[in-house]
Protein backbone atom coordinates (compact mmCIF):
# COMPACT_ATOMS: atom_id res chain seq x y z
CA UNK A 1 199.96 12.81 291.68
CA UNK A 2 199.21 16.07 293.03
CA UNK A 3 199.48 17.91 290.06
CA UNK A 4 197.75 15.58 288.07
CA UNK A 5 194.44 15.14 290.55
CA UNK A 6 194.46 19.39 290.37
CA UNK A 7 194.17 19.38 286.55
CA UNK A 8 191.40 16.52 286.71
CA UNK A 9 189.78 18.39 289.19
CA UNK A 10 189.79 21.72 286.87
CA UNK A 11 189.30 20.01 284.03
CA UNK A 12 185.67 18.44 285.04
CA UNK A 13 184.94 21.87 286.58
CA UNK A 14 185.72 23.24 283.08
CA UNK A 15 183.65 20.50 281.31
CA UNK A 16 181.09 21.11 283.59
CA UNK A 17 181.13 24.95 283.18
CA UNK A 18 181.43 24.81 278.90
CA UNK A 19 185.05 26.46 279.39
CA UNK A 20 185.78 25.17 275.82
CA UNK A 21 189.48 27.09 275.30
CA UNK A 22 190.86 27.15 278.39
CA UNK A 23 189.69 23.20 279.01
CA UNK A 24 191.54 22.29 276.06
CA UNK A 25 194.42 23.62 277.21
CA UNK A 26 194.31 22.25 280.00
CA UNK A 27 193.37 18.81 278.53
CA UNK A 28 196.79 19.18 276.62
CA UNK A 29 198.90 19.84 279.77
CA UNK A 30 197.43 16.83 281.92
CA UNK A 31 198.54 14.51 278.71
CA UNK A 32 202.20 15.26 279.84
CA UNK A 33 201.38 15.42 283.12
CA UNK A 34 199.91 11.99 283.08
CA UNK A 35 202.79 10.76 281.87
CA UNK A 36 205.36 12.48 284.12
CA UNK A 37 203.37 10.96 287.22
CA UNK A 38 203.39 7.07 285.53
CA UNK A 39 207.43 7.53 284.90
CA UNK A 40 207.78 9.24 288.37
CA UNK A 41 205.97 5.88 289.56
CA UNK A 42 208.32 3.71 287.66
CA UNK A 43 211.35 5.80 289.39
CA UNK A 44 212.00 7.99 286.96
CA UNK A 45 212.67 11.65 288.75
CA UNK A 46 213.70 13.45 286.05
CA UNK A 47 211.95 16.77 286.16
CA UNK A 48 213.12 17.70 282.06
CA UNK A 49 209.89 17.51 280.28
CA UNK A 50 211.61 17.60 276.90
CA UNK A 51 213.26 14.26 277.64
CA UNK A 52 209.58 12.52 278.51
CA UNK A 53 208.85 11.38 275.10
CA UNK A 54 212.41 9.35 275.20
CA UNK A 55 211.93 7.58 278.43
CA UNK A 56 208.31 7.05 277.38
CA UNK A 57 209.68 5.21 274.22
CA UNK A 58 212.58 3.43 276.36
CA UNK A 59 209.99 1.73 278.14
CA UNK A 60 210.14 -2.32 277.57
CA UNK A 61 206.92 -3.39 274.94
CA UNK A 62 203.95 -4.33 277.76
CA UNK A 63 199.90 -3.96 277.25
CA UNK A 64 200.12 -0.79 279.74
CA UNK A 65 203.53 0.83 278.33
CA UNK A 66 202.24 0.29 275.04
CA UNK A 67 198.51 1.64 275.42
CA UNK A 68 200.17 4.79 277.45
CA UNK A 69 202.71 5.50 274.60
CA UNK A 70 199.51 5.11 271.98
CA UNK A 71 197.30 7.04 273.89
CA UNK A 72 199.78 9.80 274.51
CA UNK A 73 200.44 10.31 270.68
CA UNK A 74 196.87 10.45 270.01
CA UNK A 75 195.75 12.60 272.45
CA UNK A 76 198.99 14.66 272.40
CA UNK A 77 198.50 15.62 268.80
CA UNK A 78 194.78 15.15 268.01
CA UNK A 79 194.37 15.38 264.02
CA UNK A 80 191.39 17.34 264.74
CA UNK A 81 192.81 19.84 266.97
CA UNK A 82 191.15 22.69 264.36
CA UNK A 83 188.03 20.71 264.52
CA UNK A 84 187.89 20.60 268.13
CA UNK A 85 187.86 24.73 269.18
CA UNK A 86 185.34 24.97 265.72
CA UNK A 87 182.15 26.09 268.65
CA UNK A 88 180.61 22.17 268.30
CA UNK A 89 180.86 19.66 271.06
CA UNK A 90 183.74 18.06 269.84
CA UNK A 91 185.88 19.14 272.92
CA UNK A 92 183.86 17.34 275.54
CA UNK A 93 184.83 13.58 273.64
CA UNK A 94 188.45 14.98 273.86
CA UNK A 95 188.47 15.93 277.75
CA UNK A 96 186.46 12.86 278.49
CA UNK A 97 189.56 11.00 276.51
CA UNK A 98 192.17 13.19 278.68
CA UNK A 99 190.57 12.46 282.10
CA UNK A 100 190.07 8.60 281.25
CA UNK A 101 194.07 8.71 280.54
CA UNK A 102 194.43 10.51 283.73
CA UNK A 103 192.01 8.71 285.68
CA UNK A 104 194.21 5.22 284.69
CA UNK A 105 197.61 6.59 284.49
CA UNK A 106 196.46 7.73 288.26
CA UNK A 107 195.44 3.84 289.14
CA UNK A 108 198.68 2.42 287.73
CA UNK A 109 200.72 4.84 289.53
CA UNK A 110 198.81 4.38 292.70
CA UNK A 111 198.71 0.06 292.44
């Protein structure tokens, strides 16, 4: 929960400050860290990021499990990823999206 209130924390800075490159990029990595924190809450320990995508699948069909695993795809690989670095606003709709999923992931975790 750490880790994931540090990258909200840079990414609104970032937002803030019209860091369009490196905000993406860090829009990307709080994705999977949004989701390591919500299958660290369920028990899940397992510090192999490659596996993440399997437990997130593995997860029983629920409203929550099932918006999390819908929201990670999309905002994991965004169609527009070209569209979004193209020197429009585009980006800030795509961190707002990344720090919504953060900002519930972190209220899930946290009951």
């Amino acid at each position: 929960m750490r880790h994931l209130d540090a990258e909200l924390e840079d990414l609104v800075g970032m937002r803030k400050g019209g860091d369009r490159d490196t905000a993406l990029w860090v829009a990307r990595q709080t994705v999977d860290v949004a989701v390591e924190a919500y299958l660290h809450g369920l028990g899940n320990t397992d510090p192999v990021r490659k596996w993440q995508v399997r437990y997130l699948e593995a997860l029983e069909p629920s409203e929550r499990h099932d918006r999390l695993r819908e929201d990670y795809w999309r905002l994991a690989m965004p169609g527009h990823a070209a569209a979004l670095r193209d020197g429009g606003d585009a980006w800030h709709g795509y961190v707002e999206e990344v720090i919504a999923l953060a900002n519930r992931v972190a209220a899930w975790v946290q009951g």
